[in-house]
C-alpha atoms as a PDB file:
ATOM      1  CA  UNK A   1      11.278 -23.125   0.739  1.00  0.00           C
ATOM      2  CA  UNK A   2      10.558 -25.494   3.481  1.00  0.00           C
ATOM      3  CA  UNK A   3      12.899 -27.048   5.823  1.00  0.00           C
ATOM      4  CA  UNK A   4      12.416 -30.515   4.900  1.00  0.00           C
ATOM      5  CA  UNK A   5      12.876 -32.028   9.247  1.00  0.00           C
ATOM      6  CA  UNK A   6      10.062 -29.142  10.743  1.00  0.00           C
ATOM      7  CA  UNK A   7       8.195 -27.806   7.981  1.00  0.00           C
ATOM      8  CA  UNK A   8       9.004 -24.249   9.098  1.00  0.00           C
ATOM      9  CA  UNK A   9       9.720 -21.787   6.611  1.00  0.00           C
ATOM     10  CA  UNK A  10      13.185 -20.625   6.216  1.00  0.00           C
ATOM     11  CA  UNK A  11      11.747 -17.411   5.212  1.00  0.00           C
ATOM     12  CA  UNK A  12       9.054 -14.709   5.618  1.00  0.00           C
ATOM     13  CA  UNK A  13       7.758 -12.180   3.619  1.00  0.00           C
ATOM     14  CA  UNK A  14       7.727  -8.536   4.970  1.00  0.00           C
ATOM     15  CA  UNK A  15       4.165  -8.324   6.602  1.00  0.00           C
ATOM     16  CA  UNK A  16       4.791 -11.711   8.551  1.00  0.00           C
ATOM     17  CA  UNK A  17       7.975 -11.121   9.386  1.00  0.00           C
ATOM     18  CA  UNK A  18       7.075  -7.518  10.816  1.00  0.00           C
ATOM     19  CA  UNK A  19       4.624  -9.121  13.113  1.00  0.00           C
ATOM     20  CA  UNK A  20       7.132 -11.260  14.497  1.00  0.00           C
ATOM     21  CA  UNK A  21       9.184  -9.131  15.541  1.00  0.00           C
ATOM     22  CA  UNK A  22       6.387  -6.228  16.517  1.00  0.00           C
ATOM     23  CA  UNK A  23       7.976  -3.654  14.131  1.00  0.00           C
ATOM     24  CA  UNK A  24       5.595  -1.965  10.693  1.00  0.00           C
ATOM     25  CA  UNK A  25       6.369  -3.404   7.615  1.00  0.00           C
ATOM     26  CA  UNK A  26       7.552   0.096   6.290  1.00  0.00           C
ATOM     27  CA  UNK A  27      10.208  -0.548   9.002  1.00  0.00           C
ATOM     28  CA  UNK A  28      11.882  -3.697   7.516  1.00  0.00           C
ATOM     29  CA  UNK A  29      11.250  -2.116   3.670  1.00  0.00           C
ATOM     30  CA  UNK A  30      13.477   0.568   4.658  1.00  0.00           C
ATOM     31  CA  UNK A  31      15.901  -1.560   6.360  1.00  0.00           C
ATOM     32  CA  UNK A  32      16.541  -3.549   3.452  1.00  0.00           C
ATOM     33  CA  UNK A  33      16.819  -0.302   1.311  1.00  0.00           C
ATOM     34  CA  UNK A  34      19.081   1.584   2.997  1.00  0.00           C
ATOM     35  CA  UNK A  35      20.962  -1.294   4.448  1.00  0.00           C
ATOM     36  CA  UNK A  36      21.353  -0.297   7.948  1.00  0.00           C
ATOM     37  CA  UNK A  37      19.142  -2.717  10.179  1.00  0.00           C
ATOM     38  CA  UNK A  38      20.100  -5.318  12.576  1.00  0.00           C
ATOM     39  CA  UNK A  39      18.824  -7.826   9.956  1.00  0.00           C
ATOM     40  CA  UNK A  40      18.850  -8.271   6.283  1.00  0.00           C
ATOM     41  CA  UNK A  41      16.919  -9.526   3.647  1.00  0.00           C
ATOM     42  CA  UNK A  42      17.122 -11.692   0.946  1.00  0.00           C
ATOM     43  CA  UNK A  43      15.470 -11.258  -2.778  1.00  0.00           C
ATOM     44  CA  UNK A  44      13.611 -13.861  -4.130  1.00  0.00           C
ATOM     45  CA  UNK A  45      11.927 -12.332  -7.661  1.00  0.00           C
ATOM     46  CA  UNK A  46      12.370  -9.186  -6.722  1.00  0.00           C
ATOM     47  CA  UNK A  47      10.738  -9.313  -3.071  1.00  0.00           C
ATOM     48  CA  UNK A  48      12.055  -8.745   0.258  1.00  0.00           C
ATOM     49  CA  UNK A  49      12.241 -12.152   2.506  1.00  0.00           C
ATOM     50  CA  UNK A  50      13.430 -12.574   5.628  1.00  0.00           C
ATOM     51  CA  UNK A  51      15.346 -15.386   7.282  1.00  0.00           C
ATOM     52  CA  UNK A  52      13.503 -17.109  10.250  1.00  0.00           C
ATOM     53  CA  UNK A  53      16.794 -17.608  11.949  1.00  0.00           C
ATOM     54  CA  UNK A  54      17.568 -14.099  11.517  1.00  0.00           C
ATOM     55  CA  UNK A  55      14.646 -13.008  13.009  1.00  0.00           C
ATOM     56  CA  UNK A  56      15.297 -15.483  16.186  1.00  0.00           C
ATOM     57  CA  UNK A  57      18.626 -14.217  16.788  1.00  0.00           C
ATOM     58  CA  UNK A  58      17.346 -10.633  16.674  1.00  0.00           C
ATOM     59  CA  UNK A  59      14.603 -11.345  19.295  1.00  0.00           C
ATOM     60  CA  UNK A  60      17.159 -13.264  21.466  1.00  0.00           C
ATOM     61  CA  UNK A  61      19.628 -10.242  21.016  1.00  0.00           C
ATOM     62  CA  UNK A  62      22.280 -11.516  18.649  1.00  0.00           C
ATOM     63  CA  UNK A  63      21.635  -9.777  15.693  1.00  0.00           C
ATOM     64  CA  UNK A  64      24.647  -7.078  14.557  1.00  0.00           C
END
């Protein structure tokens, strides 16, 4: 899933996107299961990902 104008990923998996945002990946696992973090995941087979620009707008404050 690659934006086709950067080559960025649209998504991360949990480990990578737990780095990003300094947080355990146990963190963002139990986000996504009890559904009450600033961000959400989406499921792709069965595993968590998380959207890049998700992630941005949490660091820059705008998440929920």
């Amino acid at each position: 899933m690659n934006n086709e104008k950067n080559n960025f990923p649209e998504v991360l998996p949990t480990d990578k996107a737990a780095a990003v945002i300094n947080r355990k990946p146990q963190t963002l696992r139990k986000w996504a299961c009890l559904e009450n973090g600033p961000i959400n995941p989406i499921r792709i087979n069965g595993r968590l990902a998380w959207r890049v620009a998700d992630l941005e707008a949490l660091l820059n404050g705008g998440a929920k």
